[in-house]
C-alpha atoms as a PDB file:
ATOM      1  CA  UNK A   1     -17.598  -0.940  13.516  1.00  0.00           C
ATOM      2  CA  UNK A   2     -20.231  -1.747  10.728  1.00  0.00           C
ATOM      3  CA  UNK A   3     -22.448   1.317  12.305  1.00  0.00           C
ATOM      4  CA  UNK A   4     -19.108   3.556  12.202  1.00  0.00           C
ATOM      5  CA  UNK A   5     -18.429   2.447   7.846  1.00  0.00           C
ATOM      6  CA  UNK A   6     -22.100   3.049   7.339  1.00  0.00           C
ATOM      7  CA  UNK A   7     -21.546   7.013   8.403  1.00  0.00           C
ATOM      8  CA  UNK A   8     -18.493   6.931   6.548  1.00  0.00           C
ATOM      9  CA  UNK A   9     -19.625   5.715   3.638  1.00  0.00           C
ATOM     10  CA  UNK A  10     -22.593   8.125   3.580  1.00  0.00           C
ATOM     11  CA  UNK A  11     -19.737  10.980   3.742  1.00  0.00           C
ATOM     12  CA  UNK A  12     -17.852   9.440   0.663  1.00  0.00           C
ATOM     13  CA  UNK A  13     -20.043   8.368  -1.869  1.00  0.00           C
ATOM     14  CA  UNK A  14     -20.747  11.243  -3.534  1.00  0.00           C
ATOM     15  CA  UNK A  15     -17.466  13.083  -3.191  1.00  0.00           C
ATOM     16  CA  UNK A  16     -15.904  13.148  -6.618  1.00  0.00           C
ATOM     17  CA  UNK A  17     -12.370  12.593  -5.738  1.00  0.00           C
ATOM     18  CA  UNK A  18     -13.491   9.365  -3.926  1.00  0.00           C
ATOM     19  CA  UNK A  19     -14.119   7.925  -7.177  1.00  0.00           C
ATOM     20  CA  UNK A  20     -11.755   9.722  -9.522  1.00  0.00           C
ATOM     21  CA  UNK A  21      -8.765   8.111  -7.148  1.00  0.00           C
ATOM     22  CA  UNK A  22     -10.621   4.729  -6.601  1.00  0.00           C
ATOM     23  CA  UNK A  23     -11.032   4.447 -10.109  1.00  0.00           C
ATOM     24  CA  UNK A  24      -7.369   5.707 -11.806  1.00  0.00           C
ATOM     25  CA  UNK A  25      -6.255   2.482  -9.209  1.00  0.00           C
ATOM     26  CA  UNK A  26      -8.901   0.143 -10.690  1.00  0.00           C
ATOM     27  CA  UNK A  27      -7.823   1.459 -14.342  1.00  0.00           C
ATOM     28  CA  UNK A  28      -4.252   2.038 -14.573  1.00  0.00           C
ATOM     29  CA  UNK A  29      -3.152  -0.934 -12.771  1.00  0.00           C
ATOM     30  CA  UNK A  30      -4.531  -3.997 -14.845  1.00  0.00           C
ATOM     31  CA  UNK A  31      -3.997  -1.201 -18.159  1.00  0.00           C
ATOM     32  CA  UNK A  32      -1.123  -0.421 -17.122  1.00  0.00           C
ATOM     33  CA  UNK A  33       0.346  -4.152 -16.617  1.00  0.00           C
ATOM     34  CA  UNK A  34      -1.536  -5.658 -19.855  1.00  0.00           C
ATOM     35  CA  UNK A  35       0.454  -3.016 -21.921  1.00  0.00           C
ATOM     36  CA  UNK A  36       3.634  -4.126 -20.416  1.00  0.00           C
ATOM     37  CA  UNK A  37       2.597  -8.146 -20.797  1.00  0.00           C
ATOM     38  CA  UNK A  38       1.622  -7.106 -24.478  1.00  0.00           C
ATOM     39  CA  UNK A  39       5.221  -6.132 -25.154  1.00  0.00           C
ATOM     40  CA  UNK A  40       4.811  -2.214 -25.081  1.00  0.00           C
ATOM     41  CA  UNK A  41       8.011  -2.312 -22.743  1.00  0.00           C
ATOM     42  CA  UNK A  42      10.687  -4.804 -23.298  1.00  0.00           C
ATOM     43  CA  UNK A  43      13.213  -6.200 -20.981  1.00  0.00           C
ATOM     44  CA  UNK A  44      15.530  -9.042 -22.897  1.00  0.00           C
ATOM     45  CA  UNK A  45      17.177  -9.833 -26.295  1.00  0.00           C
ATOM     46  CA  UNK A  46      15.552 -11.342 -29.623  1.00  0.00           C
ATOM     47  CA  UNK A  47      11.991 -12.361 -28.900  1.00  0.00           C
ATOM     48  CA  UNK A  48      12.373 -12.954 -25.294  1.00  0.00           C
ATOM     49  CA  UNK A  49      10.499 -10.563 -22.968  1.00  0.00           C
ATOM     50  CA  UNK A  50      11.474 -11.272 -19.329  1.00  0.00           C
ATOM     51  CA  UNK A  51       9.079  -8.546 -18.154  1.00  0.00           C
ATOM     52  CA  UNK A  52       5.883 -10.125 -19.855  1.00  0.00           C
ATOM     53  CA  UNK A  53       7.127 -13.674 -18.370  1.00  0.00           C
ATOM     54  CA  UNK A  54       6.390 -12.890 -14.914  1.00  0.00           C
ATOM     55  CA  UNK A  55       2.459 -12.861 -15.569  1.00  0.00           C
ATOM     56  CA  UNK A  56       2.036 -16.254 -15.254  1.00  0.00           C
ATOM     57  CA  UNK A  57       1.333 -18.547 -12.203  1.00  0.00           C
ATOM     58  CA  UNK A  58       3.204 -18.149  -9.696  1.00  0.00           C
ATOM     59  CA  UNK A  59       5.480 -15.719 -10.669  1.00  0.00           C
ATOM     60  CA  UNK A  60       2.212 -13.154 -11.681  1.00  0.00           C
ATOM     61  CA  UNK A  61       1.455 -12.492  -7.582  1.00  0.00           C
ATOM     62  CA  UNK A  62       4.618 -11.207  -6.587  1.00  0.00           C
ATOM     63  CA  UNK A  63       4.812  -8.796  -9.851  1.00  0.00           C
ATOM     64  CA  UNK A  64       1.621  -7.417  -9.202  1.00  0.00           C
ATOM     65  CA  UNK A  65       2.176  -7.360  -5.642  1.00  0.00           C
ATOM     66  CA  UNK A  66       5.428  -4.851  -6.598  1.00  0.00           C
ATOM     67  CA  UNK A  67       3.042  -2.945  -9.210  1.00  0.00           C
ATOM     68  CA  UNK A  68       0.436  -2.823  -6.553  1.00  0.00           C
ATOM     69  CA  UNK A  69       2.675  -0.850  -4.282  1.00  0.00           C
ATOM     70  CA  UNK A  70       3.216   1.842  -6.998  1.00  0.00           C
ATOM     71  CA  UNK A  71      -0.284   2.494  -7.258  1.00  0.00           C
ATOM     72  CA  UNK A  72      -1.285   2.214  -4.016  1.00  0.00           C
ATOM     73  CA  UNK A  73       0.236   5.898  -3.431  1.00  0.00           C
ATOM     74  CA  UNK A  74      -3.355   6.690  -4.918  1.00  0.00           C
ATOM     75  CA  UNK A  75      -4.939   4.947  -2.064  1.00  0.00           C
ATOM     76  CA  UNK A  76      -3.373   6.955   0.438  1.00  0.00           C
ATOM     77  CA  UNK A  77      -3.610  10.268  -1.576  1.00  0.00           C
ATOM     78  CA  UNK A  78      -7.305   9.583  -1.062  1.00  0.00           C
ATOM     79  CA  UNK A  79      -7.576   8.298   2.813  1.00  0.00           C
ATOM     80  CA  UNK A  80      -5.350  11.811   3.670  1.00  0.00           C
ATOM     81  CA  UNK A  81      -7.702  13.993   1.764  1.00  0.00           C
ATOM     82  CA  UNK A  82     -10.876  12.373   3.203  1.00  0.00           C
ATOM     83  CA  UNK A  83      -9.320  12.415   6.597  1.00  0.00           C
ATOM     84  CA  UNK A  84      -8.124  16.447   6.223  1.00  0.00           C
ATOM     85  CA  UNK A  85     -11.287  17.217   5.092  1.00  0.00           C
ATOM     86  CA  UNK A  86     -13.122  16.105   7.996  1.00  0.00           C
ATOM     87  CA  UNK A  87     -11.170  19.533   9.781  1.00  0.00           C
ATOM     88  CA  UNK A  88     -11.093  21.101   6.909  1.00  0.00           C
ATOM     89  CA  UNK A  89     -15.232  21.182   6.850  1.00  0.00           C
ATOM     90  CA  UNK A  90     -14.759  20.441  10.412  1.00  0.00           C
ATOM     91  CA  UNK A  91     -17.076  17.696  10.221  1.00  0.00           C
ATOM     92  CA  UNK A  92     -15.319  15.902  12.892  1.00  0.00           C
ATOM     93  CA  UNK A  93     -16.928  18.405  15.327  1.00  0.00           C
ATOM     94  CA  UNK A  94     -20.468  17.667  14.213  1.00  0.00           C
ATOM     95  CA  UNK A  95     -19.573  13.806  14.529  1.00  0.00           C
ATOM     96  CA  UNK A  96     -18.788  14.502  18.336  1.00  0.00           C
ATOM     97  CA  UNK A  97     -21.807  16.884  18.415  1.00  0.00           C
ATOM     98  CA  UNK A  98     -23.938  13.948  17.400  1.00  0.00           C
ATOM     99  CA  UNK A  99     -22.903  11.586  19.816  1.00  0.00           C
ATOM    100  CA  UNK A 100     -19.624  10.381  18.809  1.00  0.00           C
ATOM    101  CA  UNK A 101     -16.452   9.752  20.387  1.00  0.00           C
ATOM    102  CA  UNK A 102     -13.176  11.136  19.818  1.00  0.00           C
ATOM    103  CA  UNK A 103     -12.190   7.419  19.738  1.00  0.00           C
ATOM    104  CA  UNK A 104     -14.998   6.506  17.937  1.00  0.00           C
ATOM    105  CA  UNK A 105     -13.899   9.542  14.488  1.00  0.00           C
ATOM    106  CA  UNK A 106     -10.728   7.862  15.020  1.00  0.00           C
ATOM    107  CA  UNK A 107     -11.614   4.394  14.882  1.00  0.00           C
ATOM    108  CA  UNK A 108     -14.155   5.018  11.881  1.00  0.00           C
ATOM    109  CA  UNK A 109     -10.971   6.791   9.666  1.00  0.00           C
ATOM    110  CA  UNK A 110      -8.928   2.989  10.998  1.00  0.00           C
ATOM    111  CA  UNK A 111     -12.062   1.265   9.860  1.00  0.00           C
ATOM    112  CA  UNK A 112     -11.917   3.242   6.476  1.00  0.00           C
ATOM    113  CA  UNK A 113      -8.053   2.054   6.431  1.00  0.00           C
ATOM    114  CA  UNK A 114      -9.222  -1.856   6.998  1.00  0.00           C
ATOM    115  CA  UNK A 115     -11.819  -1.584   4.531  1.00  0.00           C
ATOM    116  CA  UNK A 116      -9.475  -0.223   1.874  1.00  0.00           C
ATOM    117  CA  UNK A 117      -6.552  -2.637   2.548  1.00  0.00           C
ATOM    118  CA  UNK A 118      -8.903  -5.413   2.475  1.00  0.00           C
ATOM    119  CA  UNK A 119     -11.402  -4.325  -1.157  1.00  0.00           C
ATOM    120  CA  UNK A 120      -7.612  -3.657  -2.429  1.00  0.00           C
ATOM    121  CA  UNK A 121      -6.327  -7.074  -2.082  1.00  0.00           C
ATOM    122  CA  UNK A 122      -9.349  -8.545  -2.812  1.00  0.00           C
ATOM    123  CA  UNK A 123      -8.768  -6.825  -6.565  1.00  0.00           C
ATOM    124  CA  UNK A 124      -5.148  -7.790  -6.923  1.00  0.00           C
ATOM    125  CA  UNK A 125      -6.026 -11.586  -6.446  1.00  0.00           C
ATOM    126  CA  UNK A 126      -8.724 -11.093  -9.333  1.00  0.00           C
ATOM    127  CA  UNK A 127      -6.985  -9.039 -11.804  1.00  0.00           C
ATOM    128  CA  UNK A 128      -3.813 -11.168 -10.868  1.00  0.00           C
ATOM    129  CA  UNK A 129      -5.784 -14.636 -11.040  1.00  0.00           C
ATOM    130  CA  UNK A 130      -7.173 -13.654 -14.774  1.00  0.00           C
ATOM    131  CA  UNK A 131      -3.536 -12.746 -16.180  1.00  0.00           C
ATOM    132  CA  UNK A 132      -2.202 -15.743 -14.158  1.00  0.00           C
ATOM    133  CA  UNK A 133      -4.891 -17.988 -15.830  1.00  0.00           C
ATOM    134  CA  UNK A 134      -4.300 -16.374 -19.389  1.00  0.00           C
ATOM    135  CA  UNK A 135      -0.355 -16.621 -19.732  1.00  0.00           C
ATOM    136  CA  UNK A 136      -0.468 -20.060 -18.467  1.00  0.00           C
ATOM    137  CA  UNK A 137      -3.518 -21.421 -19.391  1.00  0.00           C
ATOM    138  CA  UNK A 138      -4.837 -23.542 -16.665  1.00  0.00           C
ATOM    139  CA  UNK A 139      -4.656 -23.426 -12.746  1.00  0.00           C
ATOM    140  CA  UNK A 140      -1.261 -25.031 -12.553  1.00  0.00           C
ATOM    141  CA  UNK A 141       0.958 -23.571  -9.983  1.00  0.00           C
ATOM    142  CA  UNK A 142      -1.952 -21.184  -9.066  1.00  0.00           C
ATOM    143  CA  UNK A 143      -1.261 -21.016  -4.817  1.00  0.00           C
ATOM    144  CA  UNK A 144       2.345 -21.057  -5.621  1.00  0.00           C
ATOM    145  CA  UNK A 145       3.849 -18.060  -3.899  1.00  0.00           C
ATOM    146  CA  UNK A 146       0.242 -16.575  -3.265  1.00  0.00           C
ATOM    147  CA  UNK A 147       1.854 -15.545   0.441  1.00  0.00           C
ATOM    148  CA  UNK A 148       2.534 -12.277  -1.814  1.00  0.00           C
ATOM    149  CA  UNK A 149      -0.824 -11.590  -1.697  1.00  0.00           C
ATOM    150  CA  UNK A 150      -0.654 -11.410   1.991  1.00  0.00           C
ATOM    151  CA  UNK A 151       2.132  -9.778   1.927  1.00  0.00           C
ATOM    152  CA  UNK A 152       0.295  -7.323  -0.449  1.00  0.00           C
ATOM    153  CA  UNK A 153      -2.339  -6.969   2.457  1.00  0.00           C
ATOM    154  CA  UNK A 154       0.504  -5.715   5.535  1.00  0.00           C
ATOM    155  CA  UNK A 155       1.959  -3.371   2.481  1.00  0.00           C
ATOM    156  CA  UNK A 156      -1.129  -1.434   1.600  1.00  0.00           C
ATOM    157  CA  UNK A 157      -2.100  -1.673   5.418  1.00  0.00           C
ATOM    158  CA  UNK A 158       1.111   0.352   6.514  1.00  0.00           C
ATOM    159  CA  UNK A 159       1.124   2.714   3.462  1.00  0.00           C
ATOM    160  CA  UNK A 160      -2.858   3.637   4.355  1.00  0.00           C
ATOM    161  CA  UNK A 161      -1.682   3.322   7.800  1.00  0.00           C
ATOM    162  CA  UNK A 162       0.992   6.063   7.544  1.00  0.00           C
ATOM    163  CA  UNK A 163      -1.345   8.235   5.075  1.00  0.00           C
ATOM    164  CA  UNK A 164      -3.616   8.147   8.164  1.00  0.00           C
ATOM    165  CA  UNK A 165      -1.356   9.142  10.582  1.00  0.00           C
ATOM    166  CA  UNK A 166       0.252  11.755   8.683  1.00  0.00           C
ATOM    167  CA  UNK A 167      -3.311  13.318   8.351  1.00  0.00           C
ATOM    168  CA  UNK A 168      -4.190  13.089  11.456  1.00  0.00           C
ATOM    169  CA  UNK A 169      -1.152  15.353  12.693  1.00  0.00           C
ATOM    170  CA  UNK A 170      -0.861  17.846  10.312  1.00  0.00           C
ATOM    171  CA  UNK A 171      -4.852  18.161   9.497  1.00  0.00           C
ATOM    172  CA  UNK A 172      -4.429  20.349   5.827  1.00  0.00           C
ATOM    173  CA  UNK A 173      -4.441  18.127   2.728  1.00  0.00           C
ATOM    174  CA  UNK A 174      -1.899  19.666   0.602  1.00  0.00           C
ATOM    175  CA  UNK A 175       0.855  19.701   3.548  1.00  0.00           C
ATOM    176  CA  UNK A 176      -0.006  16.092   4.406  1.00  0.00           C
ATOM    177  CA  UNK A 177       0.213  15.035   0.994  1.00  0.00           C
ATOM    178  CA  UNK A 178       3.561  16.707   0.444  1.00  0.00           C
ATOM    179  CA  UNK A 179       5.153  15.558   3.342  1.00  0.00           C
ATOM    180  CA  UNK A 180       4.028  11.886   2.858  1.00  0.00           C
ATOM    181  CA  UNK A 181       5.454  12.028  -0.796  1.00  0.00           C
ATOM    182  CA  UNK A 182       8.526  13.493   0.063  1.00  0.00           C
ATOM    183  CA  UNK A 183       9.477  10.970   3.083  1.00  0.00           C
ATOM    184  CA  UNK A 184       8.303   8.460   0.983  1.00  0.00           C
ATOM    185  CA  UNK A 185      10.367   9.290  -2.182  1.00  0.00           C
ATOM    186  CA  UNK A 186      13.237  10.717  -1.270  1.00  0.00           C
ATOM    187  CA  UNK A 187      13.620  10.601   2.718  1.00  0.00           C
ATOM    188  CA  UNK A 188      13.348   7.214   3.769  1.00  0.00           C
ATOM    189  CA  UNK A 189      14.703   6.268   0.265  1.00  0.00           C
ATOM    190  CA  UNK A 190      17.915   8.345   1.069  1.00  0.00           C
ATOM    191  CA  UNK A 191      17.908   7.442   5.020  1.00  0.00           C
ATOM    192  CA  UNK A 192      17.917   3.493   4.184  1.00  0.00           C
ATOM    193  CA  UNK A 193      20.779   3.777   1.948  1.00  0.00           C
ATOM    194  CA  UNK A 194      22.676   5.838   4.430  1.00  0.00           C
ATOM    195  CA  UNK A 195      21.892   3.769   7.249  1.00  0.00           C
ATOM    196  CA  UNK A 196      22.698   0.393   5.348  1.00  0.00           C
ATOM    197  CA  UNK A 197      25.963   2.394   4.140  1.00  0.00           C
ATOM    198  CA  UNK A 198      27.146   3.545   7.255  1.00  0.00           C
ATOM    199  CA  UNK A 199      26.731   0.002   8.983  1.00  0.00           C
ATOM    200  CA  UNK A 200      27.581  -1.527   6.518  1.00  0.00           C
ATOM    201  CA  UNK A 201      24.360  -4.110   7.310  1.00  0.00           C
ATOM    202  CA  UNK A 202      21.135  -3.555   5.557  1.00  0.00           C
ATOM    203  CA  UNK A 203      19.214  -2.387   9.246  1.00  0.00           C
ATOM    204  CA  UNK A 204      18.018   0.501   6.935  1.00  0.00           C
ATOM    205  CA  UNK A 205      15.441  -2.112   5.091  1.00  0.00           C
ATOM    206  CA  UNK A 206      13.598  -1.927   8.381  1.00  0.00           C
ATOM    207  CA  UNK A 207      12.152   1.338   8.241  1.00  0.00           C
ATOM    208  CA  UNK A 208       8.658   2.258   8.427  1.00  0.00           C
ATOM    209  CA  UNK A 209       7.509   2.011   4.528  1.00  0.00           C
ATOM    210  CA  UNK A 210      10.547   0.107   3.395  1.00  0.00           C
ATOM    211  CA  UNK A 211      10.077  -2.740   5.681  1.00  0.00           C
ATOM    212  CA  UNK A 212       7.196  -3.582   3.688  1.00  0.00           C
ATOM    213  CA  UNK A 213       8.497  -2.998   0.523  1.00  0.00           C
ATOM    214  CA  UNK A 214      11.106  -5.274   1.311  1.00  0.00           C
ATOM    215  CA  UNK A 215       8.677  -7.911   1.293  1.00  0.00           C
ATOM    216  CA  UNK A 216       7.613  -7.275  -2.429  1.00  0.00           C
ATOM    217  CA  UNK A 217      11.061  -6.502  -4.381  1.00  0.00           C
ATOM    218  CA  UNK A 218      10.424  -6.451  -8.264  1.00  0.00           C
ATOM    219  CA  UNK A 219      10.286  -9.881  -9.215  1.00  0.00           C
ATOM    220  CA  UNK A 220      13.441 -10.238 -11.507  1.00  0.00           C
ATOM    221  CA  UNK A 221      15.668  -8.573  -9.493  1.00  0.00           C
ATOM    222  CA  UNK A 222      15.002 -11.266  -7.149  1.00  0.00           C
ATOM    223  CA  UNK A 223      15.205 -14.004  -9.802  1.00  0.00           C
ATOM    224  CA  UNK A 224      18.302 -12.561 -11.099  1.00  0.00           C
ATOM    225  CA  UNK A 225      19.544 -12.377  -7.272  1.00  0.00           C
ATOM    226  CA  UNK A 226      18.779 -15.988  -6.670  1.00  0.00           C
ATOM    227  CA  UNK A 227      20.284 -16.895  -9.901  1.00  0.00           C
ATOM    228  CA  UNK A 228      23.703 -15.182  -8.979  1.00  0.00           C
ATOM    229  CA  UNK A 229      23.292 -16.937  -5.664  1.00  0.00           C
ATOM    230  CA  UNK A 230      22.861 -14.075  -3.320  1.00  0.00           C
ATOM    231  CA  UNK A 231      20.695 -14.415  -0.855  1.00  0.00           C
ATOM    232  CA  UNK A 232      18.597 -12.152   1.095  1.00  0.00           C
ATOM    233  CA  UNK A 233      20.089 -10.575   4.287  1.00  0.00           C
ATOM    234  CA  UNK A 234      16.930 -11.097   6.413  1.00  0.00           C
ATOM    235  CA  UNK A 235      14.006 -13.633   5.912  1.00  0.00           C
ATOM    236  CA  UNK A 236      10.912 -12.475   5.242  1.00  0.00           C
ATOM    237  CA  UNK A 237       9.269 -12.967   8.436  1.00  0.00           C
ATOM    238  CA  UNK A 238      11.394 -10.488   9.907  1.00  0.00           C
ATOM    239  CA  UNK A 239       9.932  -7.555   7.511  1.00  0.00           C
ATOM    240  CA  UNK A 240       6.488  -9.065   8.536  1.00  0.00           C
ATOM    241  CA  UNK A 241       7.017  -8.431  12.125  1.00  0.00           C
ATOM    242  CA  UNK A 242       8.503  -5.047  11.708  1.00  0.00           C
ATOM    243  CA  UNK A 243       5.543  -4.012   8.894  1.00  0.00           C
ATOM    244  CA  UNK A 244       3.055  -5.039  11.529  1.00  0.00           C
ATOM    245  CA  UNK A 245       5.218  -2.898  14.163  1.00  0.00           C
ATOM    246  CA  UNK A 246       5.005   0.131  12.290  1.00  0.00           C
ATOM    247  CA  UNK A 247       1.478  -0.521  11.607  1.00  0.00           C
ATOM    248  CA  UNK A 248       0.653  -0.858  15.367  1.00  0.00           C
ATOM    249  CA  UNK A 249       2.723   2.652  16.257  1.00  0.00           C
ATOM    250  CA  UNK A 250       0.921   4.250  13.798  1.00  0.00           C
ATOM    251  CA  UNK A 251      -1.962   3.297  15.164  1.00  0.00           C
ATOM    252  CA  UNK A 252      -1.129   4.047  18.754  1.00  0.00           C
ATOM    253  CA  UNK A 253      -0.088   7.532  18.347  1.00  0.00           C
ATOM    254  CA  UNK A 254      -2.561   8.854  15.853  1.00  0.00           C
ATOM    255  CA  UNK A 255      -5.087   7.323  18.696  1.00  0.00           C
ATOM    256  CA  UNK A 256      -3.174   9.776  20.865  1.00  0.00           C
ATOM    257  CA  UNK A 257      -2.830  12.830  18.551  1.00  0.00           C
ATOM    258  CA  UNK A 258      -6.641  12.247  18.841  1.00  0.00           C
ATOM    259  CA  UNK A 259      -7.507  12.138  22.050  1.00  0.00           C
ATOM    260  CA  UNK A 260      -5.656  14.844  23.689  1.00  0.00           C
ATOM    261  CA  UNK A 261      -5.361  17.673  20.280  1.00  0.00           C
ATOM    262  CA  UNK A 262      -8.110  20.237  20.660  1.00  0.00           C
ATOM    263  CA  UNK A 263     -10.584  19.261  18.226  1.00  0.00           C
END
């Protein structure tokens, strides 16, 4: 696995839109969320801004954990282009020309996916810990709730995870990108509310993406929710399992769409 990074890192480091996408995430969220704990947008009467009270500890991992899955669509914008390009340059063919695998192209691109889920977390508890720390002022309540962190981890796992697969099947960036935007936005968004209408049960939450973004709802809608006393219709184990699910038949048919495709 470490042998399989190493190549892929040599094909990424220099590539411009590597870094342009790595770094807009890097940027925009912690700018993006000090503007809003500054008071730039408002949610509340008088001097009371519910929106920059949910930086502190614990409260601060779930919100950034909802943020974080805004922004991650830049994450997977960049594993579908790096993964398109490898047909598009058809650099994939000189991989299996040098020795490789199909299984090994494929498992470098999951290894990519890992890596990415993983340096991304990683930077959520950091940026998260340092607002934490400076809207309470000490380490108080710190691990309180940090299971959103985790939960962080399966959600960034099964967008990249889906991004990956996506590529993998349709091969040309623009297409791939288009299609995973627009079942991300508006078809799954529209299917889940059907489905939950028509059943009149909210089954619909356990669809591929949604499952995990059940696990991260924006933090005061939840607060308000508990405060009117409703309660959520599943636990959150059960969007665990089915995140990890969908993460596991990504992985199983893109490992298929591999091995028997024409390369």
């Amino acid at each position: 696995m470490k042998s399989l990074l190493a190549v892929e890192w040599l094909k990424i480091r220099r590539y411009k839109t590597f870094w342009v996408l790595i770094g807009l995430f890097a940027f925009l969220l912690p700018f993006w969320n000090f503007q809003i704990m500054n008071g730039v947008i408002k949610m509340g009467n008088g001097q009371v801004n519910l929106l920059s009270q949910a930086y502190g500890f614990p409260a601060v991992w779930s919100n950034f954990g909802w943020w974080g899955s805004i922004f991650v669509l830049f994450l997977t914008i960049l594993v579908i282009t790096l993964t398109c390009n490898e047909y598009t340059f058809r650099t994939h063919r000189q991989n299996v020309i040098d020795g490789w695998s199909r299984l090994s192209f494929f498992h470098a691109k999951v290894a990519l996916v890992l890596t990415l889920s993983i340096a991304t977390t990683l930077f959520i508890f950091l940026v998260g810990a340092i607002f934490g720390l400076s809207v309470s002022g000490s380490l108080s309540g710190m691990f309180d709730g940090i299971r959103a962190i985790g939960y962080f981890f399966l959600l960034v796992l099964n967008y990249l995870g889906a991004g990956l697969f996506i590529a993998l099947w349709i091969r040309k960036s623009g297409l791939a990108i288009a299609i995973f935007m627009l079942y991300s936005m508006i078809i799954e968004v529209a299917a889940s509310a059907t489905i939950n209408y028509t059943t009149k049960t909210k089954i619909g939450n356990f669809l591929p993406l949604q499952s995990s973004d059940e696990l991260l709802p924006f933090p005061l809608m939840r607060m308000a929710g508990t405060m009117m006393g409703n309660t959520q219709p599943y636990p959150d184990y059960a969007y665990v399992i089915a995140s990890i699910l969908w993460i596991a038949v990504y992985y199983f048919v893109a490992r298929r769409i591999v091995l028997n495709r024409d390369m």
